[in-house]
N, C-alpha and C. Protein backbone atom coordinates (compact mmCIF):
# COMPACT_ATOMS: atom_id res chain seq x y z
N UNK A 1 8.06 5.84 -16.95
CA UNK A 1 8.77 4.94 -16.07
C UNK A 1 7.87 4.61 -14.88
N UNK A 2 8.10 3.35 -14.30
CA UNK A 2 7.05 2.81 -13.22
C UNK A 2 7.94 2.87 -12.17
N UNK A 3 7.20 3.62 -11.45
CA UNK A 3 8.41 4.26 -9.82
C UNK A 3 7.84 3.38 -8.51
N UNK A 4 7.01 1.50 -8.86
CA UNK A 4 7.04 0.90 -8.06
C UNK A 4 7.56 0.57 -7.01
N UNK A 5 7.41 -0.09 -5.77
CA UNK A 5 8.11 -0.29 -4.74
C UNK A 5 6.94 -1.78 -4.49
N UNK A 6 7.80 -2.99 -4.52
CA UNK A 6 7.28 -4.27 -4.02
C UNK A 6 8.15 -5.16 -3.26
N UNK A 7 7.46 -4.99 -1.74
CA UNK A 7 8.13 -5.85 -1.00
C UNK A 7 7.71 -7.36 -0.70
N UNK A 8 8.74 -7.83 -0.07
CA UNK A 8 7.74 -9.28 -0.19
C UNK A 8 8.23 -9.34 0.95
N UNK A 9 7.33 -10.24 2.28
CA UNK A 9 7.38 -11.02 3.17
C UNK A 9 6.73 -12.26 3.47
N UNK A 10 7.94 -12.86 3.96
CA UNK A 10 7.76 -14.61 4.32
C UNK A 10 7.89 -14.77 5.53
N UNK A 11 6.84 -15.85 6.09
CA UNK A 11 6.94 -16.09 7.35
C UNK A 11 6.89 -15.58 8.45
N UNK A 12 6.25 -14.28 8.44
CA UNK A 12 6.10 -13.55 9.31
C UNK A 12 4.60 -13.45 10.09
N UNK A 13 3.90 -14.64 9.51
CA UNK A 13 2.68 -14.96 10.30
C UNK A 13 1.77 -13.79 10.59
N UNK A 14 1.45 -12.39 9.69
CA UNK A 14 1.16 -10.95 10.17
C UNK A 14 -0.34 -11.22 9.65
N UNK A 15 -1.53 -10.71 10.58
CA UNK A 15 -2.47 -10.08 10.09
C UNK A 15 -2.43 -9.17 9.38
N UNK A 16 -3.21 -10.04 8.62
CA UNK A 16 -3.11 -8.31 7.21
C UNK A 16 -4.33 -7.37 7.57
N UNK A 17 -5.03 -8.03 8.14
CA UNK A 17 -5.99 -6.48 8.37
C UNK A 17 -5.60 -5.66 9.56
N UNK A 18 -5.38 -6.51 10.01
CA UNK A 18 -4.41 -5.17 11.21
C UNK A 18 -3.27 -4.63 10.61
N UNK A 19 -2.56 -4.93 9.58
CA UNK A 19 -1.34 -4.33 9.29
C UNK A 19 -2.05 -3.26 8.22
N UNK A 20 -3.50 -3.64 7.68
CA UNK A 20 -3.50 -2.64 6.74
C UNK A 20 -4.41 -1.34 7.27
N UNK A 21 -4.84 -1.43 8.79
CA UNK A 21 -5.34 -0.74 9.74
C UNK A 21 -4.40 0.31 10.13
N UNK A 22 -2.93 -0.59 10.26
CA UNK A 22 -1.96 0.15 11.03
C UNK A 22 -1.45 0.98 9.40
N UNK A 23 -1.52 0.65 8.46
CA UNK A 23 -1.36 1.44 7.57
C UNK A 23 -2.22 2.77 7.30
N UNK A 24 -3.00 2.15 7.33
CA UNK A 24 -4.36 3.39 7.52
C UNK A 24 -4.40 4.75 8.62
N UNK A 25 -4.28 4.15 9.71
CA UNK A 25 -3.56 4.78 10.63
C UNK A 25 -2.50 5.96 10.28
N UNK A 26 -1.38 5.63 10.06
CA UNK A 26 -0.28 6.32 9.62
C UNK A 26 -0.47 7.22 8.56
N UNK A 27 -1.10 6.92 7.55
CA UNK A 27 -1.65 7.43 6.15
C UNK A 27 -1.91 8.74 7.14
N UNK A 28 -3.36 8.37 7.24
CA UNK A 28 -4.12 9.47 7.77
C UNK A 28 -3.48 10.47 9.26
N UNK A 29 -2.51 10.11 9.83
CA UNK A 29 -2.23 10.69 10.68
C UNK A 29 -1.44 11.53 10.22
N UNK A 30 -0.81 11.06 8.87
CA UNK A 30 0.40 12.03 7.78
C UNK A 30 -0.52 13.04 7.65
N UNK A 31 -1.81 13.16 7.19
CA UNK A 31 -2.59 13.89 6.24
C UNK A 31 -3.06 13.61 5.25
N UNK A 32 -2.79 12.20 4.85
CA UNK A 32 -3.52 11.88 3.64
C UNK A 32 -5.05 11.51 3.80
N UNK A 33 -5.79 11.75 2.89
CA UNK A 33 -6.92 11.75 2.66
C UNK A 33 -7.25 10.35 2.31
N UNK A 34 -7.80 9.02 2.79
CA UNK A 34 -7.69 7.80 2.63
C UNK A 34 -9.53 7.61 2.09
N UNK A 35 -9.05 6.16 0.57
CA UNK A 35 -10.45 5.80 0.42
C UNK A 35 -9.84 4.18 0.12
N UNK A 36 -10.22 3.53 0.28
CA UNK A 36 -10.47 1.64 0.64
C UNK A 36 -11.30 1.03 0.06
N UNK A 37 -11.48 0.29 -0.63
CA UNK A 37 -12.48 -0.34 -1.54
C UNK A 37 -13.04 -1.82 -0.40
N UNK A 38 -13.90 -2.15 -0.79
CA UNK A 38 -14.78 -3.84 0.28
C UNK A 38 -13.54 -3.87 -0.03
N UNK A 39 -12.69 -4.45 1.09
CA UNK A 39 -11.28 -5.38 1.12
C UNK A 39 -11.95 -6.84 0.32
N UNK A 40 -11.09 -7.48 -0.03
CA UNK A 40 -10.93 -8.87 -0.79
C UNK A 40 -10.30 -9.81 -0.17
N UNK A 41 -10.42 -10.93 0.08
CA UNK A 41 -9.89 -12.06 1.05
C UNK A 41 -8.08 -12.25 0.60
N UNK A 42 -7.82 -12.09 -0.39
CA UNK A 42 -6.17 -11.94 -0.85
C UNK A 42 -5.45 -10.79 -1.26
N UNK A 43 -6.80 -9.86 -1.54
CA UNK A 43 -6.02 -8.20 -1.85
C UNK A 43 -6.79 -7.21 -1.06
N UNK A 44 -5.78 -6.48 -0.38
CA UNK A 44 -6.47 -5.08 -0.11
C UNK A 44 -5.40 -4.03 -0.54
N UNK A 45 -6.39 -2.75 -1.25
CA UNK A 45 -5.88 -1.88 -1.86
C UNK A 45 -6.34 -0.29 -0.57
N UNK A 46 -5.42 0.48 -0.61
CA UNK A 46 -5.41 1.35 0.08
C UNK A 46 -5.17 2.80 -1.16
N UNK A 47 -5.96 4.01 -1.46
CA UNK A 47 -5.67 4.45 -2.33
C UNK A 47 -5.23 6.22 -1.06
N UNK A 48 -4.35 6.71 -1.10
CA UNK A 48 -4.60 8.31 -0.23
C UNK A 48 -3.93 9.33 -1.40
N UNK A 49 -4.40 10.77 -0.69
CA UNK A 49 -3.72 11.60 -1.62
C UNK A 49 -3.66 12.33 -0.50
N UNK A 50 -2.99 13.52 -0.92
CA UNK A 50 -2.50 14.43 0.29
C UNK A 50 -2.59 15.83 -0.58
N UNK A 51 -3.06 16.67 -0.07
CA UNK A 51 -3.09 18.22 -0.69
C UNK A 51 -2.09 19.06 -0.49
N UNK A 52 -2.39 20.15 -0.54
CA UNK A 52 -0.99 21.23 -0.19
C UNK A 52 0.03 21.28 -1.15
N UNK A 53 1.38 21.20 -0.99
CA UNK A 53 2.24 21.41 -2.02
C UNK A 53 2.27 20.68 -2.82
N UNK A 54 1.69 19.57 -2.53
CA UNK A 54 2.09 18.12 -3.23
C UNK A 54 0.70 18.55 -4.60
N UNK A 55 0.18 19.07 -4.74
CA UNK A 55 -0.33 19.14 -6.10
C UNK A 55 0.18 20.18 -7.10
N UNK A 56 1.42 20.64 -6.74
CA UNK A 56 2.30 21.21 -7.42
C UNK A 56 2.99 19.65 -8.80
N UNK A 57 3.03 18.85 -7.96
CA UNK A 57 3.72 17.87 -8.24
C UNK A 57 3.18 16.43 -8.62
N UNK A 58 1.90 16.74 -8.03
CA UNK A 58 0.85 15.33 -8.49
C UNK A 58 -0.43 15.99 -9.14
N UNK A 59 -0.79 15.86 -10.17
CA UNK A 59 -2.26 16.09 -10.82
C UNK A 59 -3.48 15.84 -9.57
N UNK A 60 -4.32 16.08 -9.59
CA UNK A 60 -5.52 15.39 -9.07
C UNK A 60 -6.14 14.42 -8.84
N UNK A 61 -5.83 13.67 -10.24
CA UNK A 61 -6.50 12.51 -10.42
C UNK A 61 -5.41 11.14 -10.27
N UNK A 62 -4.40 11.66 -9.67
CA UNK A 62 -3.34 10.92 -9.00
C UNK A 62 -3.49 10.60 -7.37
N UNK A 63 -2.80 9.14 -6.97
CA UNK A 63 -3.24 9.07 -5.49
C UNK A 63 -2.10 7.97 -5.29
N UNK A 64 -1.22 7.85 -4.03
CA UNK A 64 -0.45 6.98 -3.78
C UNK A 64 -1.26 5.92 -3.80
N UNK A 65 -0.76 4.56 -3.78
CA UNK A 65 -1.74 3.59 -4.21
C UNK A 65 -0.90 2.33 -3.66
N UNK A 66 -1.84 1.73 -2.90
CA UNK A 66 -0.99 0.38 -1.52
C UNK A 66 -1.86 -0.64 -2.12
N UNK A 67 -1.00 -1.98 -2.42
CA UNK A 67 -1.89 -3.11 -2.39
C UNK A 67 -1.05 -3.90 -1.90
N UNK A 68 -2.24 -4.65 -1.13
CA UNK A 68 -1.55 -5.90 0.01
C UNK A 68 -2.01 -7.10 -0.44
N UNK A 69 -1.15 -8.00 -0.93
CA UNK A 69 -1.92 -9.57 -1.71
C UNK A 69 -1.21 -10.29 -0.97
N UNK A 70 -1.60 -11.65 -0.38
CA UNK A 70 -1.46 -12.98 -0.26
C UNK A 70 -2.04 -13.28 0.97
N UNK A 71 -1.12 -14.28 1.49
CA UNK A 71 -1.51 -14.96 2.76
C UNK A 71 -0.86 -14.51 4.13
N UNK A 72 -1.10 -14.74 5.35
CA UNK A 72 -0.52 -13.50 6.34
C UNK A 72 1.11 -14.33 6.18
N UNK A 73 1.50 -15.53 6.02
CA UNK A 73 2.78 -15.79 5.96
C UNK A 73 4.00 -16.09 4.81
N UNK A 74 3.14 -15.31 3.41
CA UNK A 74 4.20 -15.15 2.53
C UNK A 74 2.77 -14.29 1.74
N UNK A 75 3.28 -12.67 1.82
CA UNK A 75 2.48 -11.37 1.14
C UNK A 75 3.40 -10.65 0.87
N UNK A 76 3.05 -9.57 -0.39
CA UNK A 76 3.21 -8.49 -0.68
C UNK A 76 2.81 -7.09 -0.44
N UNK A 77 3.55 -5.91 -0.26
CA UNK A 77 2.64 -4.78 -0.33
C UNK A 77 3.53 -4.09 -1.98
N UNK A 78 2.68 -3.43 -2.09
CA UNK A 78 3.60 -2.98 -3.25
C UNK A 78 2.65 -1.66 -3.22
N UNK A 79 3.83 -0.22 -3.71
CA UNK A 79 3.37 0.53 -3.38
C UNK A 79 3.57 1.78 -4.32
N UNK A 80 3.12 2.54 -4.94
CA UNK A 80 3.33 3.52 -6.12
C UNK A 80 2.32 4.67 -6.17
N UNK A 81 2.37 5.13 -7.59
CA UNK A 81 1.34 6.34 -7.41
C UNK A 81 0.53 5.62 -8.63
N UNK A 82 -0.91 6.43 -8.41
CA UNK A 82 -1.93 5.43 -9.70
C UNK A 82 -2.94 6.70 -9.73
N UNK A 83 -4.02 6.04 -10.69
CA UNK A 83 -4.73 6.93 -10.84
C UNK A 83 -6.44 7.03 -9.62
N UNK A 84 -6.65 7.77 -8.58
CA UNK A 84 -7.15 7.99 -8.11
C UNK A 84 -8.79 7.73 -8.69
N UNK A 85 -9.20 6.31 -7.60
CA UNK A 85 -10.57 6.02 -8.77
C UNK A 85 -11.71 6.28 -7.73
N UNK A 86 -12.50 7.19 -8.58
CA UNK A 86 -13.55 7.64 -7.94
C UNK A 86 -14.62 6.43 -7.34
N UNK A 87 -15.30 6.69 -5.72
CA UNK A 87 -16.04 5.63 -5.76
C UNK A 87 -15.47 4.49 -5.17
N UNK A 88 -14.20 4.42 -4.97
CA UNK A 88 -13.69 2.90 -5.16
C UNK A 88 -14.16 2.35 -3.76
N UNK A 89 -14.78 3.17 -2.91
CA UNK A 89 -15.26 2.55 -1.70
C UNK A 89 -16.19 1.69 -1.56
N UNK A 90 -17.21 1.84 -3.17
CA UNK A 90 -18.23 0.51 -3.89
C UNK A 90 -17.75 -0.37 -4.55
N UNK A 91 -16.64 -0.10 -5.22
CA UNK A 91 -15.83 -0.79 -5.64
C UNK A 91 -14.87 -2.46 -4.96
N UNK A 92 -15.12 -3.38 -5.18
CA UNK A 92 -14.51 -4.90 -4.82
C UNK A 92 -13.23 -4.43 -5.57
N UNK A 93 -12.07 -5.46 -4.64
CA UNK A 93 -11.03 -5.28 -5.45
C UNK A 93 -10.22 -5.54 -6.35
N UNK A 94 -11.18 -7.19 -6.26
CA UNK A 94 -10.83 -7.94 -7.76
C UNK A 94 -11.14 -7.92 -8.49
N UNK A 95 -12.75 -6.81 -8.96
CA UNK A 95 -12.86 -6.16 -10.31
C UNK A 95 -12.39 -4.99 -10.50
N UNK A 96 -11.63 -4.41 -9.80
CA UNK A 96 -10.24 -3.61 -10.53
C UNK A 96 -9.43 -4.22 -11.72
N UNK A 97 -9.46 -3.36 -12.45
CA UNK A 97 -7.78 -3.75 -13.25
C UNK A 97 -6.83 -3.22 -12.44
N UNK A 98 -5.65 -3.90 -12.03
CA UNK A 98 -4.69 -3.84 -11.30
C UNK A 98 -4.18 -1.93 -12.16
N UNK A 99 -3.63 -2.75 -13.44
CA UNK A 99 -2.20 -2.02 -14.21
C UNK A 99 -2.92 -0.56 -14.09
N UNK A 100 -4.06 -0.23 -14.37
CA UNK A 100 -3.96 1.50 -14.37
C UNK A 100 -4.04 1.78 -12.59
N UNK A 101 -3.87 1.07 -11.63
CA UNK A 101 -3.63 2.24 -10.71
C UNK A 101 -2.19 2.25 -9.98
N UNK A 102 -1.56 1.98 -10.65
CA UNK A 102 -0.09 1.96 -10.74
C UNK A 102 0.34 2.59 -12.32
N UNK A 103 0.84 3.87 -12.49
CA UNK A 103 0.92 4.41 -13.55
C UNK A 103 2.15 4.76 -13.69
N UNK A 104 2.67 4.85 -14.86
CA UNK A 104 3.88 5.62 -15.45
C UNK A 104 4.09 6.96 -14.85
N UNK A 105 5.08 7.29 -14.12
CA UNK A 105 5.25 8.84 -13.81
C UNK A 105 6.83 9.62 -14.59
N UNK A 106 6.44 10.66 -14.62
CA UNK A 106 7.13 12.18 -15.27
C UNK A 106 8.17 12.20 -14.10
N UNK A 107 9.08 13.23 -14.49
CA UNK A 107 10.33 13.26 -13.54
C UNK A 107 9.87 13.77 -11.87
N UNK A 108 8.92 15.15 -12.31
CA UNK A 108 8.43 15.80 -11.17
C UNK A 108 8.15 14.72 -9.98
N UNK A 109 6.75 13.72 -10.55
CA UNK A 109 5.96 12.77 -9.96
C UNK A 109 7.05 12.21 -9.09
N UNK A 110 7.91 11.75 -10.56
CA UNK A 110 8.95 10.24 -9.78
C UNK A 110 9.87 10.90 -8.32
N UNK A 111 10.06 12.60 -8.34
CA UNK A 111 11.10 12.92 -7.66
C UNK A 111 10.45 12.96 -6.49
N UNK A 112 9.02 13.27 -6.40
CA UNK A 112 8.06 12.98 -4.72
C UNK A 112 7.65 11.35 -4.70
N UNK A 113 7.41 10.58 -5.72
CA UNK A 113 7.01 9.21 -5.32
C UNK A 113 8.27 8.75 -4.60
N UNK A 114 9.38 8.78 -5.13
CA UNK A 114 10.72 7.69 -4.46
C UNK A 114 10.73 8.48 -3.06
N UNK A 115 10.61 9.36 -3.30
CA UNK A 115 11.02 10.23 -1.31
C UNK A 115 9.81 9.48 -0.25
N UNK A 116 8.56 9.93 -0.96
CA UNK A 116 7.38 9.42 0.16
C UNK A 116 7.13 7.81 0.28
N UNK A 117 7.31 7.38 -1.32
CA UNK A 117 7.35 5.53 -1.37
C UNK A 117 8.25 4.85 -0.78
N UNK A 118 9.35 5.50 -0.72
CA UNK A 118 10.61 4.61 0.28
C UNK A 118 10.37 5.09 1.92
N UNK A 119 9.77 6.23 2.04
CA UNK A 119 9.41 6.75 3.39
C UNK A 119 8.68 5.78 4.53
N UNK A 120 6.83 5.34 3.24
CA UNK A 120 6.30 4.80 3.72
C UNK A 120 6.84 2.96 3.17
N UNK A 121 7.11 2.98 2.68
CA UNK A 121 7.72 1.52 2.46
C UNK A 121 8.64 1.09 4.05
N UNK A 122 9.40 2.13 4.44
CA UNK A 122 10.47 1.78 5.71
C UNK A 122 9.08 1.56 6.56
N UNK A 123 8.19 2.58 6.50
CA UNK A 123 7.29 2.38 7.87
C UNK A 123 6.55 1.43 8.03
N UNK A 124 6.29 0.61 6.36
CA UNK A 124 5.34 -0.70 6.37
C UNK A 124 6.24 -1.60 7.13
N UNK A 125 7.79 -1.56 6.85
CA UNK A 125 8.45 -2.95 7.30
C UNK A 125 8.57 -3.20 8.76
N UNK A 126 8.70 -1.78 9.43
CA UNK A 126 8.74 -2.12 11.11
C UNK A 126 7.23 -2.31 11.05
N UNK A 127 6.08 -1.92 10.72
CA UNK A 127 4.89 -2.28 10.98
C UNK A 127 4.39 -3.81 10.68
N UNK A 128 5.34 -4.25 9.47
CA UNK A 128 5.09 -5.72 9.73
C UNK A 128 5.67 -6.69 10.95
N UNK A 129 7.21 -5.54 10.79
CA UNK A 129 8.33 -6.71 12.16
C UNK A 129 7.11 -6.14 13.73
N UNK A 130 6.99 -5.39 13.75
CA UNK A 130 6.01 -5.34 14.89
C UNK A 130 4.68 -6.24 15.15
N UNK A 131 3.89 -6.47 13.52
CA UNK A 131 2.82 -7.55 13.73
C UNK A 131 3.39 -8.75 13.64
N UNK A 132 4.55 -9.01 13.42
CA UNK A 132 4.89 -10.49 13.08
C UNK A 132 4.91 -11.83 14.14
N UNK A 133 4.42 -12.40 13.92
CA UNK A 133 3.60 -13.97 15.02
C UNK A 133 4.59 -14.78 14.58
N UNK A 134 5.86 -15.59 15.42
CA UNK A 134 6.49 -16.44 15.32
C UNK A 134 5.73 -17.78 15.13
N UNK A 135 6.21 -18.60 13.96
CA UNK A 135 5.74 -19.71 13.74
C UNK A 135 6.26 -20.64 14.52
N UNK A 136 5.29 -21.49 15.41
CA UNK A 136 5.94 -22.47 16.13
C UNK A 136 6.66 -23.52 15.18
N UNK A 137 8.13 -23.76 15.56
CA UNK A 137 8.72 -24.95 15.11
C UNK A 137 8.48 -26.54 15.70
N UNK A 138 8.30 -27.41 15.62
CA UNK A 138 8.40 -28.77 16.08
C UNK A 138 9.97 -29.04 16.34
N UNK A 139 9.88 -29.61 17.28
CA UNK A 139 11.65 -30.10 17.26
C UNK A 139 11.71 -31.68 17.78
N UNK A 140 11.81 -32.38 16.97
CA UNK A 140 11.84 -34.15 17.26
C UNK A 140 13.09 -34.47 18.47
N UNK A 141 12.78 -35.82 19.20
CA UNK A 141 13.86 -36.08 20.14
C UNK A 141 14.69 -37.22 19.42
């Protein structure tokens, strides 16, 4: 089963590299261990893992796994567990294959992905309503 989480935002005018800074941020201030591939002008992928109990429950070669696609005023983050790719800091992100770093998870996996993926999913959304740049409207007389 795929224990995805994809949000979408419109119109919220957000830098994505600051939002994926302020993601970074947070990651690492949790404890996760963060690696980032050359960002890509429409995708950036954020891969962390975290040690301690949590490898009771995640293999090794597992890593929460963030990708941010589009434009700053209608993007996605979408957010799951995948397979932890070695290197990926040489790695571009559009010669990734997307589908293996978003993987099928076991009950164990799924019962820490939905707790920490909806955790950090709440924290992406005030981190977007916080970067979000009102679009000026025109208003005719």
């Amino acid at each position: 089963m795929l224990a995805n989480e994809t949000r979408r935002y419109e119109n919220r005018n957000v830098d994505l590299s600051m939002l994926r800074a302020d993601i970074v941020s947070y990651l690492q201030s949790d404890g996760f261990k963060i690696q980032e591939p050359k960002q890509g002008e429409a995708k950036m992928l954020i891969q962390a893992q975290k040690g301690g109990f949590l490898k009771s429950f995640i293999s090794a070669e597992r890593a929460l796994t963030m990708l941010i696609e589009g434009a700053p005023n209608d993007f996605t983050v979408r957010i799951g567990i995948g397979r932890w790719v070695q290197n990926i800091a040489v790695t571009t992100v559009e010669t990734l294959a997307i589908a293996p770093l978003f993987l099928p998870l076991d009950v164990a996996e799924m019962a820490w992905n939905f707790e920490v993926r909806d955790k950090i999913a709440n924290k992406v959304d005030a981190m977007v309503q916080a970067r979000s740049q009102p679009t000026a409207v025109s208003v005719g007389s």
